[in-house]
PDB file of N, CA and C in Angstrom:
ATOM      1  N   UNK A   1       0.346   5.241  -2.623  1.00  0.00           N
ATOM      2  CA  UNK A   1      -0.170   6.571  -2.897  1.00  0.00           C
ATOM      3  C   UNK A   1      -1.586   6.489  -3.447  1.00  0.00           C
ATOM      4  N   UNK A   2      -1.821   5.346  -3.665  1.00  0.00           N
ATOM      5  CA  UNK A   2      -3.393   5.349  -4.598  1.00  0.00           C
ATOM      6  C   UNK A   2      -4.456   5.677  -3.104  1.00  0.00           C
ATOM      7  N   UNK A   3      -3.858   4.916  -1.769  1.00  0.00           N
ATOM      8  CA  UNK A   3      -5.179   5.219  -1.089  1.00  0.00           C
ATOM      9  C   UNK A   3      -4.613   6.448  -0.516  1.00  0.00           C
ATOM     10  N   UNK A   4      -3.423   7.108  -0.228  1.00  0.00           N
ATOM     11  CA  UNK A   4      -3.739   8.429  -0.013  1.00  0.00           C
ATOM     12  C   UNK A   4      -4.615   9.170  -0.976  1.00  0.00           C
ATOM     13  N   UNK A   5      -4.030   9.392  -2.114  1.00  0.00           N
ATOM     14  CA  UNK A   5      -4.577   9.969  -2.953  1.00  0.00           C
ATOM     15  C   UNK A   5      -5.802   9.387  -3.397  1.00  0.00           C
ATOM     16  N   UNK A   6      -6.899   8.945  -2.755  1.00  0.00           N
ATOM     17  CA  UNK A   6      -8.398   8.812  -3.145  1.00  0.00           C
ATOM     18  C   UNK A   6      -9.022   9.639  -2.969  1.00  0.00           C
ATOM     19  N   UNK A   7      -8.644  10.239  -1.758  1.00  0.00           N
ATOM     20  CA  UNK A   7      -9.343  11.831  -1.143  1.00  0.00           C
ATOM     21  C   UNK A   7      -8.695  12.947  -1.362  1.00  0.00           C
ATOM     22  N   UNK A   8      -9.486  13.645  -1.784  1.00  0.00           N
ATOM     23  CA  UNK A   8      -8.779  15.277  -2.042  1.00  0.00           C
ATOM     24  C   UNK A   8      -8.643  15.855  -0.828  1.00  0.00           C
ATOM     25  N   UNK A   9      -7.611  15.607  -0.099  1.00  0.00           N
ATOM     26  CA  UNK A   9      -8.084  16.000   1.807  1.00  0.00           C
ATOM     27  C   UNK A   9      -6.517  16.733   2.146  1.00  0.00           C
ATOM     28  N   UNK A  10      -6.070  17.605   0.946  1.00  0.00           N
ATOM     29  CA  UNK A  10      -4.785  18.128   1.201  1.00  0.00           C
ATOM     30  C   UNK A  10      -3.398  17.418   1.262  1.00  0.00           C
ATOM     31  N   UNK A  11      -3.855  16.220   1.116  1.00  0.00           N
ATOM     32  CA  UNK A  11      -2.443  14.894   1.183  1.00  0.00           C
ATOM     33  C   UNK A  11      -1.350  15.647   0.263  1.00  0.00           C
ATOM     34  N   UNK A  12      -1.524  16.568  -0.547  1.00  0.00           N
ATOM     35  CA  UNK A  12      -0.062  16.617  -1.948  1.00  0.00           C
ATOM     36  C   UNK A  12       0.607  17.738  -1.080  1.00  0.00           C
ATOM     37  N   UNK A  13      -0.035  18.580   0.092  1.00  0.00           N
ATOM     38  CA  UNK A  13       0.976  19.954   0.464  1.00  0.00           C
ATOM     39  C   UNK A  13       1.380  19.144   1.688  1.00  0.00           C
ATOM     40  N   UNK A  14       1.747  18.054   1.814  1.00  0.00           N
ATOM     41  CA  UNK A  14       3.076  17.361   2.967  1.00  0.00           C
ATOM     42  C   UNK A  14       2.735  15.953   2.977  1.00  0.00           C
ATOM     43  N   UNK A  15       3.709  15.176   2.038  1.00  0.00           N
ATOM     44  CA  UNK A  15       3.366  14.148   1.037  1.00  0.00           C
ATOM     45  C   UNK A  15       3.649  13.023   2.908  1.00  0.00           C
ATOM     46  N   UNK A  16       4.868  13.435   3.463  1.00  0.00           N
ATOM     47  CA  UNK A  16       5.453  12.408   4.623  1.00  0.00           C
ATOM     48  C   UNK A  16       4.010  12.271   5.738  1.00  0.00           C
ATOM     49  N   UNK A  17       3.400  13.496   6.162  1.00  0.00           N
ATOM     50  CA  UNK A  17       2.668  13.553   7.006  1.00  0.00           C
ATOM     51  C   UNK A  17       1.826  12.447   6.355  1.00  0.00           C
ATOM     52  N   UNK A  18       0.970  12.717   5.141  1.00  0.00           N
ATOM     53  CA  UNK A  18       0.128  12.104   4.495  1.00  0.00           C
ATOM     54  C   UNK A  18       0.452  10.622   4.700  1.00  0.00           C
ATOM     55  N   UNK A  19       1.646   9.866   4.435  1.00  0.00           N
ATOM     56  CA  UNK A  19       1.963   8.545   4.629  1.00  0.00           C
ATOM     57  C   UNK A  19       2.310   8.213   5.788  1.00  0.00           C
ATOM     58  N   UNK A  20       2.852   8.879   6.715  1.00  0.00           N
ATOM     59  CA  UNK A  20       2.415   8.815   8.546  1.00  0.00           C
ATOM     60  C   UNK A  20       1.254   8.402   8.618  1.00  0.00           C
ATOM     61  N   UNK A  21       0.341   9.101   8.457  1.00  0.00           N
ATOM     62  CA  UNK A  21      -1.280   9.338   8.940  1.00  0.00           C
ATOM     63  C   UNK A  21      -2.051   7.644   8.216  1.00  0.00           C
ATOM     64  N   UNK A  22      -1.295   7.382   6.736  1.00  0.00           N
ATOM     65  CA  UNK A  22      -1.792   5.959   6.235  1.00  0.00           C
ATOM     66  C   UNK A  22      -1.310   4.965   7.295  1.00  0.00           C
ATOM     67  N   UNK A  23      -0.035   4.884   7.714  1.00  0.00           N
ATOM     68  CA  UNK A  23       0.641   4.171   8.373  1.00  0.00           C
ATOM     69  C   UNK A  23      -0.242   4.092   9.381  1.00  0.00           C
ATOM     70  N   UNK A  24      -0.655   5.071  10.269  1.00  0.00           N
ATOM     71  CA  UNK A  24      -1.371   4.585  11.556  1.00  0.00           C
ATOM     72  C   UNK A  24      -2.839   4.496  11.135  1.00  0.00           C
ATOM     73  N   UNK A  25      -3.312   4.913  10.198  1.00  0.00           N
ATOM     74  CA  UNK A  25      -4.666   3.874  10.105  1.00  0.00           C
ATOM     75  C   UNK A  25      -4.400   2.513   9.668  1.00  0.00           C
ATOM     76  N   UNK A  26      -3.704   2.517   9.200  1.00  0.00           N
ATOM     77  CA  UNK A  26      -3.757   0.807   8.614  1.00  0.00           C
ATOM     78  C   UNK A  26      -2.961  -0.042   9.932  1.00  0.00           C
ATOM     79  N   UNK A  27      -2.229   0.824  11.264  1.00  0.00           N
ATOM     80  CA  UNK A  27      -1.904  -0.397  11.700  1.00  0.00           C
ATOM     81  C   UNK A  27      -3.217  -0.560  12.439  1.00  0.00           C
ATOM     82  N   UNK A  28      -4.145   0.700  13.045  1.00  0.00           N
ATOM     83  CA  UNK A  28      -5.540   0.420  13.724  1.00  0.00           C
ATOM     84  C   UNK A  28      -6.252  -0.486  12.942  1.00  0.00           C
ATOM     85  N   UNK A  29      -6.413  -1.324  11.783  1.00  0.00           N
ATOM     86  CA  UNK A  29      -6.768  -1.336  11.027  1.00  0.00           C
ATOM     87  C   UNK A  29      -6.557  -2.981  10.906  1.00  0.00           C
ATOM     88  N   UNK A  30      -4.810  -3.051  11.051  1.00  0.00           N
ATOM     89  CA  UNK A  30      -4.926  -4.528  10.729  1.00  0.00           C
ATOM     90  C   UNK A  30      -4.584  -5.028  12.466  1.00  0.00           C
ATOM     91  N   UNK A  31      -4.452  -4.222  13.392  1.00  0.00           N
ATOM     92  CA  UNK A  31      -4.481  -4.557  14.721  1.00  0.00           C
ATOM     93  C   UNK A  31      -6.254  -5.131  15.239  1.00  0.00           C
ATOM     94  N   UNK A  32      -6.775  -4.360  14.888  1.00  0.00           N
ATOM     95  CA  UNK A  32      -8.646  -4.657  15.177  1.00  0.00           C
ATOM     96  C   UNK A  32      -9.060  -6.265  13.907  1.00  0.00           C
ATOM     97  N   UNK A  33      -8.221  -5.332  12.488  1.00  0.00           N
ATOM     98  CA  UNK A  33      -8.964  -6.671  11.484  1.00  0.00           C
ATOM     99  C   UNK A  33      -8.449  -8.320  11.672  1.00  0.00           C
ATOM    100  N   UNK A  34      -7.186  -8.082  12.478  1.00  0.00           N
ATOM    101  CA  UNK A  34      -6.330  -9.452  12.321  1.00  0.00           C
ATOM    102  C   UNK A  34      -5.728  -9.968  11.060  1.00  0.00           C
ATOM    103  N   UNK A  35      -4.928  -8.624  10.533  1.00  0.00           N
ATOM    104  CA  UNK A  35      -4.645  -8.795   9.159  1.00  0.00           C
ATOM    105  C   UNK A  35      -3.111  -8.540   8.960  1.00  0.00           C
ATOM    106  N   UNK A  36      -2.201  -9.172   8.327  1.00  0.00           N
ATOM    107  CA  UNK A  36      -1.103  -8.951   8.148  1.00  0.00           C
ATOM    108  C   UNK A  36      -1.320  -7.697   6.917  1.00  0.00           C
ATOM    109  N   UNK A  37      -0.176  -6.749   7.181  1.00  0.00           N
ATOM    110  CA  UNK A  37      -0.143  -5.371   6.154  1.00  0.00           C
ATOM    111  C   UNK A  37       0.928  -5.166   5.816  1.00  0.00           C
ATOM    112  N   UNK A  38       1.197  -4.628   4.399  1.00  0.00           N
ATOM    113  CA  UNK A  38       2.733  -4.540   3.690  1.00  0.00           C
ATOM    114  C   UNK A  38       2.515  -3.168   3.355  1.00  0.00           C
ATOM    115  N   UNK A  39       2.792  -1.808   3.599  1.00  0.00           N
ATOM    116  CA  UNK A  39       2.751  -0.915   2.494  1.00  0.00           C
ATOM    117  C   UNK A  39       3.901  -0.443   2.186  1.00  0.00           C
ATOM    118  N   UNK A  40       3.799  -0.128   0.503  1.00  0.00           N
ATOM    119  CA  UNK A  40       5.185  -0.039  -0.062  1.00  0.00           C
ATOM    120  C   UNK A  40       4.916   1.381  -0.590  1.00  0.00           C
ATOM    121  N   UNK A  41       5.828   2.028  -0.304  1.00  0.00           N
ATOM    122  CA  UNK A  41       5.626   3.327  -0.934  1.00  0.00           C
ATOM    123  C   UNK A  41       6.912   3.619  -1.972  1.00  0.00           C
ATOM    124  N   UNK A  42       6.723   4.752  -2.607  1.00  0.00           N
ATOM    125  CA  UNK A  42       7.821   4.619  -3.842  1.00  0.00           C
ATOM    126  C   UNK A  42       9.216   5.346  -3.506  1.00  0.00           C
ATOM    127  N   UNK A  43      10.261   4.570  -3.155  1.00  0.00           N
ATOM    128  CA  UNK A  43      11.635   5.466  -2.911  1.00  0.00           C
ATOM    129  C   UNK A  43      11.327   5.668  -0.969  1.00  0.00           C
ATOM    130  N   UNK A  44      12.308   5.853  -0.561  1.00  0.00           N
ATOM    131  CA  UNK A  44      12.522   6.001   0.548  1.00  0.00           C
ATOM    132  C   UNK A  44      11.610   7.229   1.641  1.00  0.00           C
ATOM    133  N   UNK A  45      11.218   7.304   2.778  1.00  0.00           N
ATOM    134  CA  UNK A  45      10.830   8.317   3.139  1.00  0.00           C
ATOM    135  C   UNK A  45      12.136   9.282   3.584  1.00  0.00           C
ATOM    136  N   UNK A  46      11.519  10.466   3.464  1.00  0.00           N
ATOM    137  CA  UNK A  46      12.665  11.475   4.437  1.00  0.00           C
ATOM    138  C   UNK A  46      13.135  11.054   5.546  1.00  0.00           C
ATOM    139  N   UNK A  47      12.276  10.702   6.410  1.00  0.00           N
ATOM    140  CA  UNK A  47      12.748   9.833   7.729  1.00  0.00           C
ATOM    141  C   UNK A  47      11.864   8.551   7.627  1.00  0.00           C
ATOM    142  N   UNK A  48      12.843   7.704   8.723  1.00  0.00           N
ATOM    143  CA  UNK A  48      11.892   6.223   8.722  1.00  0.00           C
ATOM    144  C   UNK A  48      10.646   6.750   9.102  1.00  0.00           C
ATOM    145  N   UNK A  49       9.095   5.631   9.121  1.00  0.00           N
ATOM    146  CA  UNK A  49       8.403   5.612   9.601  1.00  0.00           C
ATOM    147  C   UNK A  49       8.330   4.029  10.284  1.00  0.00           C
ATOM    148  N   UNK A  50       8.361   4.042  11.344  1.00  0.00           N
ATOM    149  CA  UNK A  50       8.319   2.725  12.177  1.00  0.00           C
ATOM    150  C   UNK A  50       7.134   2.223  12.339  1.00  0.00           C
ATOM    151  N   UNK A  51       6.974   1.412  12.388  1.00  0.00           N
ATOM    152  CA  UNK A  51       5.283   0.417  13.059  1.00  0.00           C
ATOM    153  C   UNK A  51       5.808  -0.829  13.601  1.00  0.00           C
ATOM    154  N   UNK A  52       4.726  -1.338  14.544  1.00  0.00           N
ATOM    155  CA  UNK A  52       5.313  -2.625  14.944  1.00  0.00           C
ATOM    156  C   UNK A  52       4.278  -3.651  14.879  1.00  0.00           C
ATOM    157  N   UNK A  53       3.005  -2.950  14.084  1.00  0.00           N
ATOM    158  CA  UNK A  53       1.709  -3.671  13.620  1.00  0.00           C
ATOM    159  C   UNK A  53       1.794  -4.246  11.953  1.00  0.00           C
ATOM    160  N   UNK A  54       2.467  -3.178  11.111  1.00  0.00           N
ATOM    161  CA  UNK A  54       2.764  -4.118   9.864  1.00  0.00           C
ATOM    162  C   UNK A  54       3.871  -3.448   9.149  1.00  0.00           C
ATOM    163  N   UNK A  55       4.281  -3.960   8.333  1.00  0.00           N
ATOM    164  CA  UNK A  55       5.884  -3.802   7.579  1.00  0.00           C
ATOM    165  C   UNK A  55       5.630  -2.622   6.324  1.00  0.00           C
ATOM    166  N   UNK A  56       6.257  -1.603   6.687  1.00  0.00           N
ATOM    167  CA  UNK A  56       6.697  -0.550   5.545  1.00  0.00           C
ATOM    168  C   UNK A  56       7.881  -0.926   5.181  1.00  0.00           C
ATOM    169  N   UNK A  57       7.591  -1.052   4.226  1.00  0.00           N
ATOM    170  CA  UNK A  57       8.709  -1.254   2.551  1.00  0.00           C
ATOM    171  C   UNK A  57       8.827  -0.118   1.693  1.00  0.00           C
ATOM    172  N   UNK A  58       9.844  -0.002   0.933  1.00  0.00           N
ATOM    173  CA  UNK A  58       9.877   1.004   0.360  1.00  0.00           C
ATOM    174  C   UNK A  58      10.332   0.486  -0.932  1.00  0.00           C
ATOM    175  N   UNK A  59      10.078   1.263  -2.257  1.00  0.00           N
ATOM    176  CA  UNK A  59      11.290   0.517  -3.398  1.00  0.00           C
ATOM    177  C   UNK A  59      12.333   1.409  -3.440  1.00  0.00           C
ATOM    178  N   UNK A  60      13.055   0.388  -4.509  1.00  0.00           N
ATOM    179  CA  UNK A  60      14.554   0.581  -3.938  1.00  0.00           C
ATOM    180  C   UNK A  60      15.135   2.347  -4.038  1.00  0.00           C
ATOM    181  N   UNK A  61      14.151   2.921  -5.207  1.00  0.00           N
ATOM    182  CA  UNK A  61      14.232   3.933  -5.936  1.00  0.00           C
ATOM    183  C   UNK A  61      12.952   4.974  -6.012  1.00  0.00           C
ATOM    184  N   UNK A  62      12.529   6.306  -5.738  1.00  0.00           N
ATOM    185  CA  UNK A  62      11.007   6.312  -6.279  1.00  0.00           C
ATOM    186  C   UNK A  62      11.674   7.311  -7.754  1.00  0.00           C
ATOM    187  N   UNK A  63      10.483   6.182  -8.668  1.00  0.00           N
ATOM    188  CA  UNK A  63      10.414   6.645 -10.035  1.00  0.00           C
ATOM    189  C   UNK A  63       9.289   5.972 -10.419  1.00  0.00           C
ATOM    190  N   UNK A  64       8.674   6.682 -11.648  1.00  0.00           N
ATOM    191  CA  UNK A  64       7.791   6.362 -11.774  1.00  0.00           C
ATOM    192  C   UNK A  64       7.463   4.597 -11.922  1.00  0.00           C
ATOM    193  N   UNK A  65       5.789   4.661 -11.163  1.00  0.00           N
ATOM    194  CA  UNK A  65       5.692   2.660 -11.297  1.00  0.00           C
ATOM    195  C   UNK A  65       6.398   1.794 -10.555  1.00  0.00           C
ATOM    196  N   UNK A  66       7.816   2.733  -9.621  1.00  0.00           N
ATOM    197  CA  UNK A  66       8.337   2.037  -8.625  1.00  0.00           C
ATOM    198  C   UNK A  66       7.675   1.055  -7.646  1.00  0.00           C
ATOM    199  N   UNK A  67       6.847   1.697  -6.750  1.00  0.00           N
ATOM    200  CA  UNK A  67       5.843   1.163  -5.898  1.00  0.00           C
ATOM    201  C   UNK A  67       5.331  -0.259  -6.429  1.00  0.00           C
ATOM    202  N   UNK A  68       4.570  -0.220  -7.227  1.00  0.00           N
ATOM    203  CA  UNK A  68       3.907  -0.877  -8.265  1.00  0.00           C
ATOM    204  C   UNK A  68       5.016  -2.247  -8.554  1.00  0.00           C
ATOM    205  N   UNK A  69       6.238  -1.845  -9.466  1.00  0.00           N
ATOM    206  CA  UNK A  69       7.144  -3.045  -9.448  1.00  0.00           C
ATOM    207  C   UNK A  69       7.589  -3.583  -8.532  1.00  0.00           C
ATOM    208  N   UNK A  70       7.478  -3.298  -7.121  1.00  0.00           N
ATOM    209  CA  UNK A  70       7.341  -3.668  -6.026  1.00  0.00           C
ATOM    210  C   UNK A  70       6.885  -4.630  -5.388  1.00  0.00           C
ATOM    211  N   UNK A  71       5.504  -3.813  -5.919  1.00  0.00           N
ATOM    212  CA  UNK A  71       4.359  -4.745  -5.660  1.00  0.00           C
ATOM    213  C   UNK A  71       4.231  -6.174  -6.191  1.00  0.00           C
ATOM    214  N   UNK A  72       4.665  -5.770  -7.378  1.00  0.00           N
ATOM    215  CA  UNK A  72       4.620  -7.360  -8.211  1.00  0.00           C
ATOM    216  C   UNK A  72       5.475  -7.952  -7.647  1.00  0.00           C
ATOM    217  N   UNK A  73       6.511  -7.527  -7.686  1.00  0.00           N
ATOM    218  CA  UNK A  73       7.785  -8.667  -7.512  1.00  0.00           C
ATOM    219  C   UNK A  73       7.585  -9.462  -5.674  1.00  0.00           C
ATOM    220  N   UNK A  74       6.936  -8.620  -4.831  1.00  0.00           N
ATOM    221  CA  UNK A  74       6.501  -9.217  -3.867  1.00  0.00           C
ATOM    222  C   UNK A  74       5.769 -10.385  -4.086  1.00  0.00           C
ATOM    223  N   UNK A  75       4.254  -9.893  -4.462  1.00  0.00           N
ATOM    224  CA  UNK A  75       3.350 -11.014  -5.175  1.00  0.00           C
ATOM    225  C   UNK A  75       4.428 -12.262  -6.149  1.00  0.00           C
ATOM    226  N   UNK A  76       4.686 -11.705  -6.627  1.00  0.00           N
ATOM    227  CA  UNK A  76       5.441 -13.086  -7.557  1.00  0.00           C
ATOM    228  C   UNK A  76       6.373 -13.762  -6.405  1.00  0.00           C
ATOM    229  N   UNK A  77       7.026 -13.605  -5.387  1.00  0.00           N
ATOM    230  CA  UNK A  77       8.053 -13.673  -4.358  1.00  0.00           C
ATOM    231  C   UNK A  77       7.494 -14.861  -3.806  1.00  0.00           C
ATOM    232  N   UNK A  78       5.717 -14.490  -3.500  1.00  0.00           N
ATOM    233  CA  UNK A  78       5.415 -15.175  -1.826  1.00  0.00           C
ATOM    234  C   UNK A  78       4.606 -16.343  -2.788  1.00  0.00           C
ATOM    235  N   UNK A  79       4.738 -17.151  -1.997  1.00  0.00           N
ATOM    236  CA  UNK A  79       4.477 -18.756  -2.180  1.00  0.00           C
ATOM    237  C   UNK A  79       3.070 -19.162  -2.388  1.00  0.00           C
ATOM    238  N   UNK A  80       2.319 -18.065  -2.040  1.00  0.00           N
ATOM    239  CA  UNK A  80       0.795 -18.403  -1.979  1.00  0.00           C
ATOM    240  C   UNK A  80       0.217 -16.914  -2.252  1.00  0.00           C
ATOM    241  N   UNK A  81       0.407 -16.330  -3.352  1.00  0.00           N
ATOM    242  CA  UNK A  81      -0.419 -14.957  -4.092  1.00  0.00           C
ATOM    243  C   UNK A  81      -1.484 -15.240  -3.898  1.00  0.00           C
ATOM    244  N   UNK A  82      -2.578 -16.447  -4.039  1.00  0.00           N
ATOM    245  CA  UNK A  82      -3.661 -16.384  -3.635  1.00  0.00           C
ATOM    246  C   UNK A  82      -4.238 -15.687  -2.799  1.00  0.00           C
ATOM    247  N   UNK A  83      -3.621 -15.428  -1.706  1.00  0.00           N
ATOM    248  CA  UNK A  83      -3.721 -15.268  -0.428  1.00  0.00           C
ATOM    249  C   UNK A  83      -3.372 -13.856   0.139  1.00  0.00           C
ATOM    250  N   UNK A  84      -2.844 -13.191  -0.938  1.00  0.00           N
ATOM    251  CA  UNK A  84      -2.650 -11.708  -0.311  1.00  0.00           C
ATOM    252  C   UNK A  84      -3.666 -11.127  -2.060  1.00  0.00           C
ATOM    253  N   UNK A  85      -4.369  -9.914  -0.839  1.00  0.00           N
ATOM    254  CA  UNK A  85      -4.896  -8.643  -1.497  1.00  0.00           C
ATOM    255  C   UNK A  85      -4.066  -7.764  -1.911  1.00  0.00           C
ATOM    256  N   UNK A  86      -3.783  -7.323  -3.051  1.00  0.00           N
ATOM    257  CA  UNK A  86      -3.464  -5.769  -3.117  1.00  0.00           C
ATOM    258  C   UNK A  86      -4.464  -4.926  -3.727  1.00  0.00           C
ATOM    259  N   UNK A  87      -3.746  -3.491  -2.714  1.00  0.00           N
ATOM    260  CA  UNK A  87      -4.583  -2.397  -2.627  1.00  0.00           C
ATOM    261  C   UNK A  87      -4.435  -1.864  -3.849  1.00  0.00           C
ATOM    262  N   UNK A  88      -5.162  -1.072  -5.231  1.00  0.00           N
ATOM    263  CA  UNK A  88      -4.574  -0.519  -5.837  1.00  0.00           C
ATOM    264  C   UNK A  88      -5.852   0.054  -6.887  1.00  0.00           C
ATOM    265  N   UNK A  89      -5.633   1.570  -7.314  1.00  0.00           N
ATOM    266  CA  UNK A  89      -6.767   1.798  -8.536  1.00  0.00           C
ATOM    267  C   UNK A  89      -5.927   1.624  -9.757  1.00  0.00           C
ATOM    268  N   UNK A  90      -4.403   1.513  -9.961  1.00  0.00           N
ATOM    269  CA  UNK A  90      -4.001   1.061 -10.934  1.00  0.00           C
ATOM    270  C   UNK A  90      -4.024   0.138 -12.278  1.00  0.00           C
ATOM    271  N   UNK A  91      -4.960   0.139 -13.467  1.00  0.00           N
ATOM    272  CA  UNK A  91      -5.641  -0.673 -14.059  1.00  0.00           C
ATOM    273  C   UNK A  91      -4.155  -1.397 -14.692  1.00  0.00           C
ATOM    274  N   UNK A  92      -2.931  -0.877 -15.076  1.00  0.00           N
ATOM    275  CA  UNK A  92      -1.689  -1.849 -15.350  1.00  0.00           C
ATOM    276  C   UNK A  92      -1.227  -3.298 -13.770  1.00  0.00           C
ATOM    277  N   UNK A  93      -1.038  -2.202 -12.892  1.00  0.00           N
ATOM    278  CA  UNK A  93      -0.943  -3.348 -11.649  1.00  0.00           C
ATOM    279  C   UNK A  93      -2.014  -4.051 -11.316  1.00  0.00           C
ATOM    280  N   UNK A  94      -2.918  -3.547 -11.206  1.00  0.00           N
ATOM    281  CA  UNK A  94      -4.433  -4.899 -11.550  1.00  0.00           C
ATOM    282  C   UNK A  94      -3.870  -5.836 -12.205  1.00  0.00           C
ATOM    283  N   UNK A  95      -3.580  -5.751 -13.885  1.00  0.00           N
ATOM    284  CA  UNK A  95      -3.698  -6.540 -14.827  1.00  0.00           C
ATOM    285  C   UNK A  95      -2.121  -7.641 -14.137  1.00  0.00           C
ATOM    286  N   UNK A  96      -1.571  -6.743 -13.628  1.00  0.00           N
ATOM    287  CA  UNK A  96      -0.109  -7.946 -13.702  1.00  0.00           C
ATOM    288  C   UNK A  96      -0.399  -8.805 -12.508  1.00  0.00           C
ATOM    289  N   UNK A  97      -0.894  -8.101 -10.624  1.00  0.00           N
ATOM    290  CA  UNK A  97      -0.760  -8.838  -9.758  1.00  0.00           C
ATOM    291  C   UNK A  97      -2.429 -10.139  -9.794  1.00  0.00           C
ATOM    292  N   UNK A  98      -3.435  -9.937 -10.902  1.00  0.00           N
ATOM    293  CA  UNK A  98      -3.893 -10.380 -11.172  1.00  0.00           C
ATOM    294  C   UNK A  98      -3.682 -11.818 -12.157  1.00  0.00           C
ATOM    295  N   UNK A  99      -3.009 -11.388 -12.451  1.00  0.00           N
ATOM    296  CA  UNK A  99      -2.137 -12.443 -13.813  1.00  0.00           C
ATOM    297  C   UNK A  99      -1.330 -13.375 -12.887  1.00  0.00           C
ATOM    298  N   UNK A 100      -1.156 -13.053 -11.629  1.00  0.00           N
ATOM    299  CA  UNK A 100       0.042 -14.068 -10.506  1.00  0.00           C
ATOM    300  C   UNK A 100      -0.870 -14.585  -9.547  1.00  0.00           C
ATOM    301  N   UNK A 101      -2.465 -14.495  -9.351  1.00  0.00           N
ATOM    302  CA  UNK A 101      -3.059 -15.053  -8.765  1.00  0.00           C
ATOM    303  C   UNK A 101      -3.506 -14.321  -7.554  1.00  0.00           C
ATOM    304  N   UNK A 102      -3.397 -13.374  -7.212  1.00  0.00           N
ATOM    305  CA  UNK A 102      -3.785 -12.246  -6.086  1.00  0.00           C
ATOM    306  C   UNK A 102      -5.122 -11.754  -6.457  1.00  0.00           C
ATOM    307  N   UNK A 103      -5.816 -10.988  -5.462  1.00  0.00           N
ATOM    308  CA  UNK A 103      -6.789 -10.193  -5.887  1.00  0.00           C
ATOM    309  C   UNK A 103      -6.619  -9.312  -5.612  1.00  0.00           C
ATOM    310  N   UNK A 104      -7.619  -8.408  -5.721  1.00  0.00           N
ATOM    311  CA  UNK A 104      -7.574  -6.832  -5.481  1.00  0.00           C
ATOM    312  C   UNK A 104      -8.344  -6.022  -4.919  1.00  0.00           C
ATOM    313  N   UNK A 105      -8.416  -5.217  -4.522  1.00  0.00           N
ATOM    314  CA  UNK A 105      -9.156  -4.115  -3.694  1.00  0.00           C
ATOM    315  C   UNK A 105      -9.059  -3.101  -4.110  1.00  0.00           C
ATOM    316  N   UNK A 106     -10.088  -1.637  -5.013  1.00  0.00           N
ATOM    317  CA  UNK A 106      -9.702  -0.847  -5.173  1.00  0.00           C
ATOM    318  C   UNK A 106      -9.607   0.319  -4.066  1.00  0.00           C
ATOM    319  N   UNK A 107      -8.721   0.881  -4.334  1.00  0.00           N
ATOM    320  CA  UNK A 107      -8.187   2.056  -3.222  1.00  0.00           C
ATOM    321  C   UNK A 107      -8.918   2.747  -2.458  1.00  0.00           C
ATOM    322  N   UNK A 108      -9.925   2.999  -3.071  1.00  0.00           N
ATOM    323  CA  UNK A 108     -11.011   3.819  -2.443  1.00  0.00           C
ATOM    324  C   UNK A 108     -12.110   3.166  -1.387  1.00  0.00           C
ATOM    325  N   UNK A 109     -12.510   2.161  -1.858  1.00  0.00           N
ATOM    326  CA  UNK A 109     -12.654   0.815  -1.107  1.00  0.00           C
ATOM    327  C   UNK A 109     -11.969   0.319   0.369  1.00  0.00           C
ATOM    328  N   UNK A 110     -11.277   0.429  -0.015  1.00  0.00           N
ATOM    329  CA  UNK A 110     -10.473  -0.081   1.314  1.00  0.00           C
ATOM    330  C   UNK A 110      -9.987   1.314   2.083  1.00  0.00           C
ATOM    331  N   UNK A 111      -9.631   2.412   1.586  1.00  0.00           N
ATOM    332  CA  UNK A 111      -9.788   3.846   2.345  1.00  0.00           C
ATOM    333  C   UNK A 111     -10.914   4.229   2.934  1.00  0.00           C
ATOM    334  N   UNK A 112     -12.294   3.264   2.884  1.00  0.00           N
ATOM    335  CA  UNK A 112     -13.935   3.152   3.600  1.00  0.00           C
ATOM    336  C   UNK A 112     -13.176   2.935   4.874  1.00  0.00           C
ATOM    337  N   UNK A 113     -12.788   1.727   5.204  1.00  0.00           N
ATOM    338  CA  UNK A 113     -12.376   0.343   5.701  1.00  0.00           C
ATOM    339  C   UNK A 113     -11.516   0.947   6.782  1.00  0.00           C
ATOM    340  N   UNK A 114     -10.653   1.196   6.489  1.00  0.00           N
ATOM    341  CA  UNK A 114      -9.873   1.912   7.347  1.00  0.00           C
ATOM    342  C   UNK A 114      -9.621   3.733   7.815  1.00  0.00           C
ATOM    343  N   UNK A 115     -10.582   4.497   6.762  1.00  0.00           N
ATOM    344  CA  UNK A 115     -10.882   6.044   7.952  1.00  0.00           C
ATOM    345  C   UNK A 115     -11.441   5.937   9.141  1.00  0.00           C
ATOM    346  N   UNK A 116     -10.774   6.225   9.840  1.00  0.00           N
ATOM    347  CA  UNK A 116     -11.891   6.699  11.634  1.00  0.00           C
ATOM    348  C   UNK A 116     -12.926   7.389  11.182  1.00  0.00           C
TER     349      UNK A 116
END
């Protein structure tokens, strides 16, 4: 939700459309960049959203920071944190997926990167 929500572009009056619309920029995105992509959003969608360019995850629950504990526990998961970016303006998830050896990208930043 951090790179939806970078732009004030109506994303909060139809939250699913809004994470559709992330979904297919980021697979144009890591299909052109040659980039593996994880996005985790918080709690389940209303309906699936499918891709076959990179993996939507969801946590198990959305509540608050869900996403986020997610996030970490991924990063802490994979064998080489070095090696994956996360997206995030979150200055708590900074501080933790930073603390496991990842870097970061802030949201807005990488919402350059990937608008048409």
């Amino acid at each position: 939700m951090n790179v939806i929500g970078s732009r004030p572009d109506g994303w909060w009056k139809d939250r699913h459309s809004a994470r559709l619309r992330l979904v297919e920029q980021l697979e144009r995105w890591a299909l052109t960049a040659g980039e593996q992509v994880i996005v985790v959003f918080e709690g389940p969608t209303p309906t699936p959203i499918p891709s076959s360019a990179i993996l939507v995850h969801h946590a198990p629950k959305a509540a608050p920071n869900s996403a986020d504990d997610e996030i970490a526990r991924l990063v802490c998961a994979d064998e080489n944190p070095a090696e994956i970016i996360v997206v995030t303006s979150d200055a708590t998830l900074v501080e933790r997926v930073d603390g496991m050896g990842a870097s970061v990208w802030p949201a807005i930043r990488f919402r350059d990167l990937i608008d048409p």
